[in-house]
N, C-alpha and C. Protein backbone atom coordinates (compact mmCIF):
# COMPACT_ATOMS: atom_id res chain seq x y z
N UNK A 1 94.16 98.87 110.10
CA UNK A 1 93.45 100.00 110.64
C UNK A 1 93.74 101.24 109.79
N UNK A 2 92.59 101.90 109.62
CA UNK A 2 92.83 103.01 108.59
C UNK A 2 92.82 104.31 109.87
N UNK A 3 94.08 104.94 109.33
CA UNK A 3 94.52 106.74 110.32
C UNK A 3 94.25 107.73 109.79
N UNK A 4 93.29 108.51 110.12
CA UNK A 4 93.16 109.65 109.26
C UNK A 4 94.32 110.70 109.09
N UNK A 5 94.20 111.09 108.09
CA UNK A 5 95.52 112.47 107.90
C UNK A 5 95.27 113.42 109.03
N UNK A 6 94.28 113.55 109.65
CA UNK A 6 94.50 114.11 111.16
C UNK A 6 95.61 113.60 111.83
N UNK A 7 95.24 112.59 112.16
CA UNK A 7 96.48 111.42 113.14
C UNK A 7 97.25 111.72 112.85
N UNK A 8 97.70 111.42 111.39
CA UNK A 8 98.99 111.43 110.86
C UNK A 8 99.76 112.87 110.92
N UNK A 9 98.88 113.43 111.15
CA UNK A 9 99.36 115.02 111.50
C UNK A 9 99.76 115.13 112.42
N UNK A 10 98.89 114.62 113.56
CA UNK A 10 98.80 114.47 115.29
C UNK A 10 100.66 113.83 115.12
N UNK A 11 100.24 112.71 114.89
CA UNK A 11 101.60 111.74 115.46
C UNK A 11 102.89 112.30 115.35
N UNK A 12 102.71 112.73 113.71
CA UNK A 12 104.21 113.83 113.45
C UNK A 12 104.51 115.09 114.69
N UNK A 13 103.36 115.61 114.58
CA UNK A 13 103.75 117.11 115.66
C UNK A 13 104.01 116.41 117.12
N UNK A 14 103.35 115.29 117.57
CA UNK A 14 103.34 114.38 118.54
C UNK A 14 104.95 113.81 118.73
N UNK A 15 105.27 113.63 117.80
CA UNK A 15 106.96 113.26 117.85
C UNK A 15 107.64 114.18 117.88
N UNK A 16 107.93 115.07 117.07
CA UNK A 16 108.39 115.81 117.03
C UNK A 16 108.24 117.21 118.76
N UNK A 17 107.70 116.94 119.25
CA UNK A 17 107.32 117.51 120.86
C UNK A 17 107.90 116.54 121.48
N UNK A 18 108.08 114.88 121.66
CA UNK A 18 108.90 114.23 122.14
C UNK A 18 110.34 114.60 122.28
N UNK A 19 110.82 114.59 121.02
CA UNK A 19 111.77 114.92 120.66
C UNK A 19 112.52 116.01 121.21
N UNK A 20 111.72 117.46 121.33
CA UNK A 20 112.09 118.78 121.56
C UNK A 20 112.15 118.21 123.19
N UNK A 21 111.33 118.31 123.88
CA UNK A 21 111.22 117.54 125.51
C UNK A 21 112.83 116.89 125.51
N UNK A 22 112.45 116.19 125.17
CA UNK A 22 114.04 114.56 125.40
C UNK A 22 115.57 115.49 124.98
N UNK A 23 115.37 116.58 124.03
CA UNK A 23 116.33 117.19 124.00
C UNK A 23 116.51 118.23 124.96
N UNK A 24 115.90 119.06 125.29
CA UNK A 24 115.88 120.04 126.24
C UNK A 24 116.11 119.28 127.39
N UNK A 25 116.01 118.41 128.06
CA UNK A 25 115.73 117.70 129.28
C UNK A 25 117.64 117.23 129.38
N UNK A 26 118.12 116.69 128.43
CA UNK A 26 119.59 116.72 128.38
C UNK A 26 119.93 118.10 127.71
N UNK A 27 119.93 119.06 127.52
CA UNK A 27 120.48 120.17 127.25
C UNK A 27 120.38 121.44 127.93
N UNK A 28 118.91 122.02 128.53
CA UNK A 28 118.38 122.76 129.28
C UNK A 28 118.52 123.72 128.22
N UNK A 29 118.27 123.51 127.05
CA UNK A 29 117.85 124.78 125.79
C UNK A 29 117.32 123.86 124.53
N UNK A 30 116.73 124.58 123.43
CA UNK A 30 116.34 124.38 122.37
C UNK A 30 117.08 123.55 121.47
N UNK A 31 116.93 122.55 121.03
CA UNK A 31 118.02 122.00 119.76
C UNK A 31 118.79 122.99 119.40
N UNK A 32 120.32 122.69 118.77
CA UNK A 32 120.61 123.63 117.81
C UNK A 32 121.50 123.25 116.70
N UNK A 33 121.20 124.57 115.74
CA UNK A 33 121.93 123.60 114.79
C UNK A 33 123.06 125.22 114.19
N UNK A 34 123.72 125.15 112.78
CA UNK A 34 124.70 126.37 112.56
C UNK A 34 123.74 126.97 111.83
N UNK A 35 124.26 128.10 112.15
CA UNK A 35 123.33 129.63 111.63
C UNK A 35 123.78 129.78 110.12
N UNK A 36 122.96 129.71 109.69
CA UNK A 36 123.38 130.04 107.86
C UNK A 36 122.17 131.46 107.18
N UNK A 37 123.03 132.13 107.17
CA UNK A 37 122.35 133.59 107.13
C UNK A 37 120.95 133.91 106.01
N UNK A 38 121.98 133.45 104.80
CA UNK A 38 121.20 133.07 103.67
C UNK A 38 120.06 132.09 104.12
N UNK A 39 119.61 131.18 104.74
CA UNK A 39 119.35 129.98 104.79
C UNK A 39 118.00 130.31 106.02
N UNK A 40 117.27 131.38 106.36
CA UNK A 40 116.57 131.67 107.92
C UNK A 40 115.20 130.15 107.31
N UNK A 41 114.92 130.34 108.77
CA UNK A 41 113.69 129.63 109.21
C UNK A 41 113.14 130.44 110.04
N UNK A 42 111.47 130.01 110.01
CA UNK A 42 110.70 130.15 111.33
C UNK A 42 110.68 129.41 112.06
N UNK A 43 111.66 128.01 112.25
CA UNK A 43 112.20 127.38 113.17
C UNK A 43 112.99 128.07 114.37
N UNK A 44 113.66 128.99 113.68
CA UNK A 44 114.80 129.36 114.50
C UNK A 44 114.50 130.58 115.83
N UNK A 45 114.57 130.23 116.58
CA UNK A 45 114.38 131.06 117.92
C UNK A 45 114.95 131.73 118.77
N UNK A 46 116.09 131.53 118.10
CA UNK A 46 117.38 132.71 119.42
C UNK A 46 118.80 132.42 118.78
N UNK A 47 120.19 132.98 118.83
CA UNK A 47 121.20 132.62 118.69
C UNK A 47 121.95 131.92 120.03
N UNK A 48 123.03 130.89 119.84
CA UNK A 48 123.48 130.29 121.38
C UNK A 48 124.95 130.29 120.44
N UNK A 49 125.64 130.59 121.28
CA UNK A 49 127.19 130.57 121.37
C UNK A 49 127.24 131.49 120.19
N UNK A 50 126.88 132.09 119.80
CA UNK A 50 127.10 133.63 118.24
C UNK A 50 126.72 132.36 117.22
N UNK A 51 127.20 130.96 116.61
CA UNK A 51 127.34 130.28 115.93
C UNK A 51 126.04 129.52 115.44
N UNK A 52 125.55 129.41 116.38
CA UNK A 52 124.18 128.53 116.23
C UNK A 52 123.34 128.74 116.18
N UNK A 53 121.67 128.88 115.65
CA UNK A 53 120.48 128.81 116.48
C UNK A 53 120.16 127.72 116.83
N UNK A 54 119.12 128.25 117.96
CA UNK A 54 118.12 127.53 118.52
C UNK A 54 116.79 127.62 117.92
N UNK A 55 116.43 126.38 117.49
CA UNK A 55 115.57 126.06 117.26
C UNK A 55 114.27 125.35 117.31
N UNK A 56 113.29 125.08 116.85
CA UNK A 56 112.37 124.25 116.86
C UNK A 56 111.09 123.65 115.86
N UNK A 57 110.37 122.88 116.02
CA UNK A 57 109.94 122.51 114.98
C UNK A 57 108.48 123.65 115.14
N UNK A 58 107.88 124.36 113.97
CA UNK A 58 106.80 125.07 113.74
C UNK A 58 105.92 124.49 112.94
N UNK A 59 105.02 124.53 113.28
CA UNK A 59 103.72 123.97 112.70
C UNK A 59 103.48 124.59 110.83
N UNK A 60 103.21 124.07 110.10
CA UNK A 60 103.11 124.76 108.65
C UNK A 60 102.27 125.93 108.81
N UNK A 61 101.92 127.13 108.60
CA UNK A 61 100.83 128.25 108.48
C UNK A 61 100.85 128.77 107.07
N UNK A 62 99.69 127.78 106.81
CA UNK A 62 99.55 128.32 105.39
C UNK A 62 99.61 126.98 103.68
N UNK A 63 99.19 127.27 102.71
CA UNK A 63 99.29 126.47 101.69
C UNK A 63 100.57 125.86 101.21
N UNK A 64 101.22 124.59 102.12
CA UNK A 64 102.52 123.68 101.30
C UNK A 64 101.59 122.92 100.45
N UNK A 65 101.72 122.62 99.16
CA UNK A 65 101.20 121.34 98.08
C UNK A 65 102.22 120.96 97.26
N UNK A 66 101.81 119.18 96.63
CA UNK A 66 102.38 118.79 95.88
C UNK A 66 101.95 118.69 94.72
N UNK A 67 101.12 119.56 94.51
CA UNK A 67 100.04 119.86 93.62
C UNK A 67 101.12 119.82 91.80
N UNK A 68 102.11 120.82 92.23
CA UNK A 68 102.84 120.87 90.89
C UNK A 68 103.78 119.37 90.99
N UNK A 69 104.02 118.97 91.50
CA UNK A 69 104.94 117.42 91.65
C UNK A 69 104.01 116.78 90.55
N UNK A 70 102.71 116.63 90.84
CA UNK A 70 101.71 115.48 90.62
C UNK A 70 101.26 115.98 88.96
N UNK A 71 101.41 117.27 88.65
CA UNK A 71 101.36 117.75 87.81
C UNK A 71 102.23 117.34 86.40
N UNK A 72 103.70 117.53 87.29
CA UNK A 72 104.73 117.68 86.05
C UNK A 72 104.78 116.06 85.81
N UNK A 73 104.66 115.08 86.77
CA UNK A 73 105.01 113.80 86.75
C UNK A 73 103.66 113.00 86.00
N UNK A 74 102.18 113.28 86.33
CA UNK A 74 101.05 113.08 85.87
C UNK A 74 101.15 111.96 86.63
N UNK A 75 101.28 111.91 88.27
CA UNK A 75 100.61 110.76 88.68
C UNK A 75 100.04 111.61 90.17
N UNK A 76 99.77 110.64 91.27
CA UNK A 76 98.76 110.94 92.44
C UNK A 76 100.45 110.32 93.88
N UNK A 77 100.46 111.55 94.26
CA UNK A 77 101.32 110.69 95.50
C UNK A 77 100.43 110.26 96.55
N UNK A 78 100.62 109.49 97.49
CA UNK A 78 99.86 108.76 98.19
C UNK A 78 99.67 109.91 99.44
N UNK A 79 98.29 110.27 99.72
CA UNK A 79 98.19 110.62 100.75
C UNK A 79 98.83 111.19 102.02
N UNK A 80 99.28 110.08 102.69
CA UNK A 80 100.46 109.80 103.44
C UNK A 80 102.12 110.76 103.32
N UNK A 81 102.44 110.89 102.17
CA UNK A 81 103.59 111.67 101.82
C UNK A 81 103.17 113.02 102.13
N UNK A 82 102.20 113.57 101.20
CA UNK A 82 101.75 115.14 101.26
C UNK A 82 101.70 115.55 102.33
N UNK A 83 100.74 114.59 103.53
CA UNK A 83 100.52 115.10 104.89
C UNK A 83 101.97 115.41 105.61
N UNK A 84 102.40 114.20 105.71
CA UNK A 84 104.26 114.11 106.29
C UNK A 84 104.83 115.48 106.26
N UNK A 85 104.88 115.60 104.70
CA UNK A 85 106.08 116.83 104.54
C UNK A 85 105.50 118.13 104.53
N UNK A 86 103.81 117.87 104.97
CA UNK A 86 103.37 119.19 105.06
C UNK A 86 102.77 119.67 106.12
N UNK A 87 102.99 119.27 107.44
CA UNK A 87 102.78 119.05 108.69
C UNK A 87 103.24 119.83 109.59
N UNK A 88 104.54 120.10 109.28
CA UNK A 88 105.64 121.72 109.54
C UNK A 88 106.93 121.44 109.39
N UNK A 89 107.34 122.89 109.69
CA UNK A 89 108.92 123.03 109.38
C UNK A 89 109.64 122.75 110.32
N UNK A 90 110.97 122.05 109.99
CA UNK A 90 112.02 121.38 111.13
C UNK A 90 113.40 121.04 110.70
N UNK A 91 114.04 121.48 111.43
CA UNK A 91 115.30 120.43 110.58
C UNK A 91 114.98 119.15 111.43
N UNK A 92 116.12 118.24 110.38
CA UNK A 92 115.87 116.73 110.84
C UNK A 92 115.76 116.42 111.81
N UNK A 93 115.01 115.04 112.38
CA UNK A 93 114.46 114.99 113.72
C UNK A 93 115.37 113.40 114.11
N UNK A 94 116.02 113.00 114.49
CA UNK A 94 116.89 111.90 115.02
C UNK A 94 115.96 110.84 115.94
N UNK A 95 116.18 109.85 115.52
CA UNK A 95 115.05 108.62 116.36
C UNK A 95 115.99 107.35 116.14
N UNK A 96 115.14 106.26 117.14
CA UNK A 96 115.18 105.01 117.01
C UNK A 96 114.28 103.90 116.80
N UNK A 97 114.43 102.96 116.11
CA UNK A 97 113.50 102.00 115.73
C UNK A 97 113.97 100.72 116.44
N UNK A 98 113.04 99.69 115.93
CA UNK A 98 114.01 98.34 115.98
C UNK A 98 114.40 97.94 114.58
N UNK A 99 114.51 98.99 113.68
CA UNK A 99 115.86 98.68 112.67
C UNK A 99 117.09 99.24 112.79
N UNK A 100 117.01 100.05 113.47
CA UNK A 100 118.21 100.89 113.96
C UNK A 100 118.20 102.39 113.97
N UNK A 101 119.06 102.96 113.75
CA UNK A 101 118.99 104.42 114.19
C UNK A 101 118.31 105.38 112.61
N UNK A 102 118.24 106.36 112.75
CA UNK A 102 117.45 107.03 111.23
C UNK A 102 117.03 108.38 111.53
N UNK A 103 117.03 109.28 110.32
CA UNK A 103 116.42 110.61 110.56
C UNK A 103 115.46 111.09 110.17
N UNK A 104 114.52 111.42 110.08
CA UNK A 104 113.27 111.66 109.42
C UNK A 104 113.50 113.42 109.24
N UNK A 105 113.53 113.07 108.09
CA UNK A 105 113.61 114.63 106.73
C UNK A 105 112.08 115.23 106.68
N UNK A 106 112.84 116.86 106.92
CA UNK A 106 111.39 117.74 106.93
C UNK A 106 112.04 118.96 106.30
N UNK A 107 111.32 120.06 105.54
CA UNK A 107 112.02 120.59 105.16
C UNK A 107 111.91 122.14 106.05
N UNK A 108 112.95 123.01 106.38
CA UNK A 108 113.31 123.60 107.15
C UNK A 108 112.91 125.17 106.38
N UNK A 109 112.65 125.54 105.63
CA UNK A 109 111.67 126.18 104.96
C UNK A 109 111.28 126.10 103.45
N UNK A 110 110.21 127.21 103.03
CA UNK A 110 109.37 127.57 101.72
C UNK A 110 110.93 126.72 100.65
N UNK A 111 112.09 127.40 100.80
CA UNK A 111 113.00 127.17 99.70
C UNK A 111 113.65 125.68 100.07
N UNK A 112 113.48 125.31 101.18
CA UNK A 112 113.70 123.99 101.09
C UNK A 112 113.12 122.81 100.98
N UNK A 113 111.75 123.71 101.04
CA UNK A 113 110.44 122.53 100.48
C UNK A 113 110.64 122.67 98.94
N UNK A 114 110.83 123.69 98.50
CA UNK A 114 110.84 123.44 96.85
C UNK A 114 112.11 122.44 96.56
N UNK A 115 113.23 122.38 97.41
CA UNK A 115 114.35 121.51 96.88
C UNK A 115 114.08 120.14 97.40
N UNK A 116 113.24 119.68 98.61
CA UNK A 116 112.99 118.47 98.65
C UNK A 116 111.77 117.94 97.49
N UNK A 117 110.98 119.03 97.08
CA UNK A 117 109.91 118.61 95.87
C UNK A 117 111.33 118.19 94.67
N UNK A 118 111.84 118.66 94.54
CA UNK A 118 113.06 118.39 93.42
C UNK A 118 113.47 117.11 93.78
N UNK A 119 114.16 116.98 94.68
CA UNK A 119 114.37 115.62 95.00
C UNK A 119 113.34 114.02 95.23
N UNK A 120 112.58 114.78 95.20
CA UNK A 120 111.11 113.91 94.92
C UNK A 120 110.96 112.98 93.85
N UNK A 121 110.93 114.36 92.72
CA UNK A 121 110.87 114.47 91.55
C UNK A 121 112.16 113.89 90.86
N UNK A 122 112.93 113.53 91.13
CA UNK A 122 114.49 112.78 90.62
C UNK A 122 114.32 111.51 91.08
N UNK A 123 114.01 111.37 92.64
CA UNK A 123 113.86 110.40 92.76
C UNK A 123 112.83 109.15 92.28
N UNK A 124 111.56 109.59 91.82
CA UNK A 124 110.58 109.49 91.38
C UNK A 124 110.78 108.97 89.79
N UNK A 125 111.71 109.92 88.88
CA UNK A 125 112.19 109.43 87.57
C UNK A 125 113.17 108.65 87.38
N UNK A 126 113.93 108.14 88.63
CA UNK A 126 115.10 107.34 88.85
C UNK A 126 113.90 106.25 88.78
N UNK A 127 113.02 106.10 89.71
CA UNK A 127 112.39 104.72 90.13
C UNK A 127 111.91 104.51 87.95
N UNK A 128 111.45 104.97 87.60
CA UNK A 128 110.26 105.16 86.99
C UNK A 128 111.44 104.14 85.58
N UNK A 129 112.67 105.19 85.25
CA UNK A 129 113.66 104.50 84.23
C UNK A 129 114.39 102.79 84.87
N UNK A 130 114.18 102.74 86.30
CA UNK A 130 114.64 101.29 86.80
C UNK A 130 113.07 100.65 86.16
N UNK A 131 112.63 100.88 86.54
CA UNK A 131 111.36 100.29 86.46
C UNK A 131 111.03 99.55 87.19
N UNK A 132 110.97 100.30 88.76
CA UNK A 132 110.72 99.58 89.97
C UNK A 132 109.31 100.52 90.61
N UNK A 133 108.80 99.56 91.51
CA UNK A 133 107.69 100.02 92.38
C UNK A 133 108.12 101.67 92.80
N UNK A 134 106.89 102.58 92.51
CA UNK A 134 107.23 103.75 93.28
C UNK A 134 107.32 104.02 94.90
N UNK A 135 107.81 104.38 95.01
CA UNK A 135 108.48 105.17 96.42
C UNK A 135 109.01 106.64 96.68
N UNK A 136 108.33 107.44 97.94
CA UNK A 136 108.82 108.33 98.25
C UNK A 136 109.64 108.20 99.58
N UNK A 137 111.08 108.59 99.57
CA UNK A 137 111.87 108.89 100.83
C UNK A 137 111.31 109.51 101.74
N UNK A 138 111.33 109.16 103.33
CA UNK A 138 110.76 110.56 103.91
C UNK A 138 111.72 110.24 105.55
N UNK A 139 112.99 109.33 104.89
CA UNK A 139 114.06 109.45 106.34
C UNK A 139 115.24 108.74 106.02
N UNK A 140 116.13 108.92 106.47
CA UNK A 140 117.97 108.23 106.00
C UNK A 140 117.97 107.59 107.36
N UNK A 141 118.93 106.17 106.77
CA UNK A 141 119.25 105.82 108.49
C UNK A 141 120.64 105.77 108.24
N UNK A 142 121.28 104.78 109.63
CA UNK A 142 122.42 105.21 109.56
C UNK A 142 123.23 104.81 108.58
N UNK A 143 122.96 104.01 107.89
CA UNK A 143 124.03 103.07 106.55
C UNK A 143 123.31 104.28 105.62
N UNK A 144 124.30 105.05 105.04
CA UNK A 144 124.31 106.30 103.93
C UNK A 144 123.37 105.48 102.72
N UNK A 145 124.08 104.30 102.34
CA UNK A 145 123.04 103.58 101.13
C UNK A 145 121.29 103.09 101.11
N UNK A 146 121.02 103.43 102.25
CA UNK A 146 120.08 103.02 102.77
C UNK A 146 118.94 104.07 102.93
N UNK A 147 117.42 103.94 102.41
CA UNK A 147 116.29 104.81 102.88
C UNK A 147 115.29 104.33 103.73
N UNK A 148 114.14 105.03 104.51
CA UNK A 148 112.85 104.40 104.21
C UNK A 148 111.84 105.41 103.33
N UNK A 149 111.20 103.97 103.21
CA UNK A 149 110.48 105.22 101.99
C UNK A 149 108.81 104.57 102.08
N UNK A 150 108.14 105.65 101.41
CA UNK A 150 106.56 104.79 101.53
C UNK A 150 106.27 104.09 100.29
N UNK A 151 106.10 103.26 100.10
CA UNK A 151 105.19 102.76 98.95
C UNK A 151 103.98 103.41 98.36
N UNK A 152 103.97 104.26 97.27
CA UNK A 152 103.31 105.06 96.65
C UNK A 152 101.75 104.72 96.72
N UNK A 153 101.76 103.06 96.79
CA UNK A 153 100.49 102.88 96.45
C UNK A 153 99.66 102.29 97.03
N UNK A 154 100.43 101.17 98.39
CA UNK A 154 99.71 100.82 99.68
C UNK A 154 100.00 101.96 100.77
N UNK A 155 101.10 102.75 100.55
CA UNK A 155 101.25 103.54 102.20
C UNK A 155 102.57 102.66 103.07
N UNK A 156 102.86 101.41 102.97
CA UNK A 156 103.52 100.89 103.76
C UNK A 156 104.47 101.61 103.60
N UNK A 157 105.12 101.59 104.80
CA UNK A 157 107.13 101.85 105.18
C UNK A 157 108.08 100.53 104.78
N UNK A 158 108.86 100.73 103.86
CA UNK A 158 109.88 100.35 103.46
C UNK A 158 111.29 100.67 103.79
N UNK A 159 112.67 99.39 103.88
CA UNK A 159 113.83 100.01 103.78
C UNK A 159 114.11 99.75 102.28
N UNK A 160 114.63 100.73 101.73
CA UNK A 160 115.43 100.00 100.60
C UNK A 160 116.36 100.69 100.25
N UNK A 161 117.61 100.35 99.14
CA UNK A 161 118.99 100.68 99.23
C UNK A 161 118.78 101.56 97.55
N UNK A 162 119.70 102.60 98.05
CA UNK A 162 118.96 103.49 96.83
C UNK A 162 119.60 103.49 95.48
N UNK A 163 118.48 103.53 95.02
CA UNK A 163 119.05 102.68 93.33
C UNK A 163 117.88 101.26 92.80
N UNK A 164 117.62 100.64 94.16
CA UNK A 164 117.23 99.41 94.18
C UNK A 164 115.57 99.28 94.71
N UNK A 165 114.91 98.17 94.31
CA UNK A 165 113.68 97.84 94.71
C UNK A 165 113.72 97.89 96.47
N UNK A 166 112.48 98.37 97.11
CA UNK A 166 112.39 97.99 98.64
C UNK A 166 112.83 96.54 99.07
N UNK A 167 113.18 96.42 99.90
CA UNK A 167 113.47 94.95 100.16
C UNK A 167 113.14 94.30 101.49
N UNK A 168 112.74 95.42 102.47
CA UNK A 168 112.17 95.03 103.78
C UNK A 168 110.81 96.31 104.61
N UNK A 169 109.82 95.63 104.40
CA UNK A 169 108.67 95.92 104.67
C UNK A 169 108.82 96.24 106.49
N UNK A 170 108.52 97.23 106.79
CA UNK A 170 108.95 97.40 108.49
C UNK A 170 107.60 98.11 108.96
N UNK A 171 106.42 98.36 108.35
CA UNK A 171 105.22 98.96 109.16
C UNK A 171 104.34 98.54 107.70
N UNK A 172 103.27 98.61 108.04
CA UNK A 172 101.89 99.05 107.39
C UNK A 172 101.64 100.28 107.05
N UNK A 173 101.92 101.20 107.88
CA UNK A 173 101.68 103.05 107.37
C UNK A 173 102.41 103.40 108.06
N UNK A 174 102.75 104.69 107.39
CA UNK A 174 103.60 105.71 108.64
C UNK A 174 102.93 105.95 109.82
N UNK A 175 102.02 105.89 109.70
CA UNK A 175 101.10 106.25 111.23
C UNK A 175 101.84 105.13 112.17
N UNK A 176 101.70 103.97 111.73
CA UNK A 176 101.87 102.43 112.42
C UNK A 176 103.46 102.75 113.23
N UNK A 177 104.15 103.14 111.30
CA UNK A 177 105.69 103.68 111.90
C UNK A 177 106.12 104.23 113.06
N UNK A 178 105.97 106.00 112.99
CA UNK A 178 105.66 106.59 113.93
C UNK A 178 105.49 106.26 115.09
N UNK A 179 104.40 105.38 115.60
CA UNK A 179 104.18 105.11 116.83
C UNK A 179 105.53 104.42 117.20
N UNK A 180 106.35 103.64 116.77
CA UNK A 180 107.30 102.70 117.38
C UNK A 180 108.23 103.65 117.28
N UNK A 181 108.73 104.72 117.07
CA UNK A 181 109.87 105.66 116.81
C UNK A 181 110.07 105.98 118.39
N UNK A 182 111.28 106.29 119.10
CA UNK A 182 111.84 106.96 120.18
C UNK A 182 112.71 107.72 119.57
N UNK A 183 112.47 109.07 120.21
CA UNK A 183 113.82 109.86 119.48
C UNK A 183 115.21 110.04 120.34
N UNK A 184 116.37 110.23 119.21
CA UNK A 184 117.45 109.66 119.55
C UNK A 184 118.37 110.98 119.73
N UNK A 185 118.74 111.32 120.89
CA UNK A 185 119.44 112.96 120.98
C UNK A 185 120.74 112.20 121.28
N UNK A 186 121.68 113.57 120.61
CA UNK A 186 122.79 113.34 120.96
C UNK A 186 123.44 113.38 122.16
N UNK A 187 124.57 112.61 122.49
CA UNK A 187 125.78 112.44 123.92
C UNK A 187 125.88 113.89 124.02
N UNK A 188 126.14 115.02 123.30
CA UNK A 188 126.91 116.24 123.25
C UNK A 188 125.81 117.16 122.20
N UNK A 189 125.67 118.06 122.53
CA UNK A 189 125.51 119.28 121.18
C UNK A 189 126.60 119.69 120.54
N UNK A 190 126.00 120.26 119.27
CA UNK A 190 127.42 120.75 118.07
C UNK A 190 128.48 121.25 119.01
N UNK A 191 129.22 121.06 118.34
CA UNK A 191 130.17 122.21 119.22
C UNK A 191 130.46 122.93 117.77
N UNK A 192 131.69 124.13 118.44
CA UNK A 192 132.49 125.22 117.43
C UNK A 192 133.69 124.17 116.71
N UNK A 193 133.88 124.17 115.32
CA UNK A 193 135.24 123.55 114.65
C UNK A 193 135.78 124.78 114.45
C-alpha cells in the first residue's frame, strides 16, 4: 500500500500526541527534560523544578530541507526520510515495538537539524566507503550498537548494527512502522543529580 507524505506526516504528529497524552496522564504535566540555556527550543513551554523544561513536540513552521544533503552527496534521499525529520520539532520520543524498546530521533531545533543533517551525511559516507546498501537512521533502540534505519531506496524499516549491512527487515515503510509503535513513558520523571 502506497502512504502519502500527508499520512506520513499525520502518523508522526499522530504519535507523537499519543505520546504527550500517555505522558501527561502518568505525570499531570508536560514531558520534561534539563534546561540548557544555550540550547532553547520552541518545544519548550514552562520551567518545572528551576532545572527542567517542559516541553512538547511543535509542528515545523516554515522551510526544513535536505536540499543541501542531496547536494553535497549528489544523490536523492528517499522521500520518507525528508518528511520524518521534517514534520516538527521534539526531543526524542520513547516507544515500543515487537522488537523491543527504541527512540525515534527528531531534531529539537534549526541548530540541531543542521547537526542531525551532519550526521546524515557521515553516516551516509560511512555506508558509501563499506560499500553497503544506503540507509538513513531515524531511531536507537535499546542495545547502543543497534539502529533502525530506512532503506534509501525501497522505504522499508530496517534493524541494523552500526558499521554493518541491515540484517532484519521489520516493516515495509515507516508509515507501516509507525502504526505498530506504543509509546513507552517512563516509571519516574528526571529527577535533580
Amino acid at each position: 500500500m502506497k502512504i502519502s507524505n500527508n499520512t506520513l506526516n499525520e502518523l508522526v504528529w499522530s504519535f507523537s500526541q499519543d505520546y504527550l497524552q500517555a505522558y501527561q496522564q502518568r505525570f499531570q504535566h508536560l514531558p520534561i527534560t534539563e534546561t540548557i540555556e544555550d540550547w532553547p527550543s520552541v518545544c519548550e513551554q514552562g520551567i518545572h523544578e528551576d532545572v527542567f523544561s517542559l516541553w512538547c513536540p511543535i509542528k515545523v513552521d516554515g522551510p526544513l530541507s535536505f536540499d543541501n544533503v542531496e547536494s553535497a552527496l549528489e544523490i536523492s534521499l528517499h522521500a520518507d526520510i525528508k518528511q520524518y525529520f521534517t514534520t516538527m520539532f521534539s526531543d526524542s520520543l520513547d516507544a515500543n515495538c515487537t522488537e523491543g524498546d527504541l527512540s525515534l530521533l527528531f531534531a529539537w531545533n534549526i541548530k540541531d537539524f543542521e547537526r542531525l543533517q551532519e550526521n546524515i551525511i557521515g553516516h551516509i559516507l560511512m555506508k558509501t566507503k563499506l560499500k553497503q546498501k544506503l540507509t538513513v537512521f531515524f531511531a536507537m533502540t535499546d542495545d547502543d550498537d543497534h539502529i533502525l534505519s530506512i532503506d534509501n531506496e525501497s522505504g522499508s524499516v530496517w534493524v541494523e548494527k552500526v558499521g554493518c549491512e541491515p540484517h532484519k527487515k521489520i516493516a515495509d515503510s515507516l508509515a507501516e512502522f509507525l502504526t505498530q509503535l506504543t509509546p513507552r513513558i517512563p516509571p519516574k520523571a528526571l529527577e535533580i543529580h
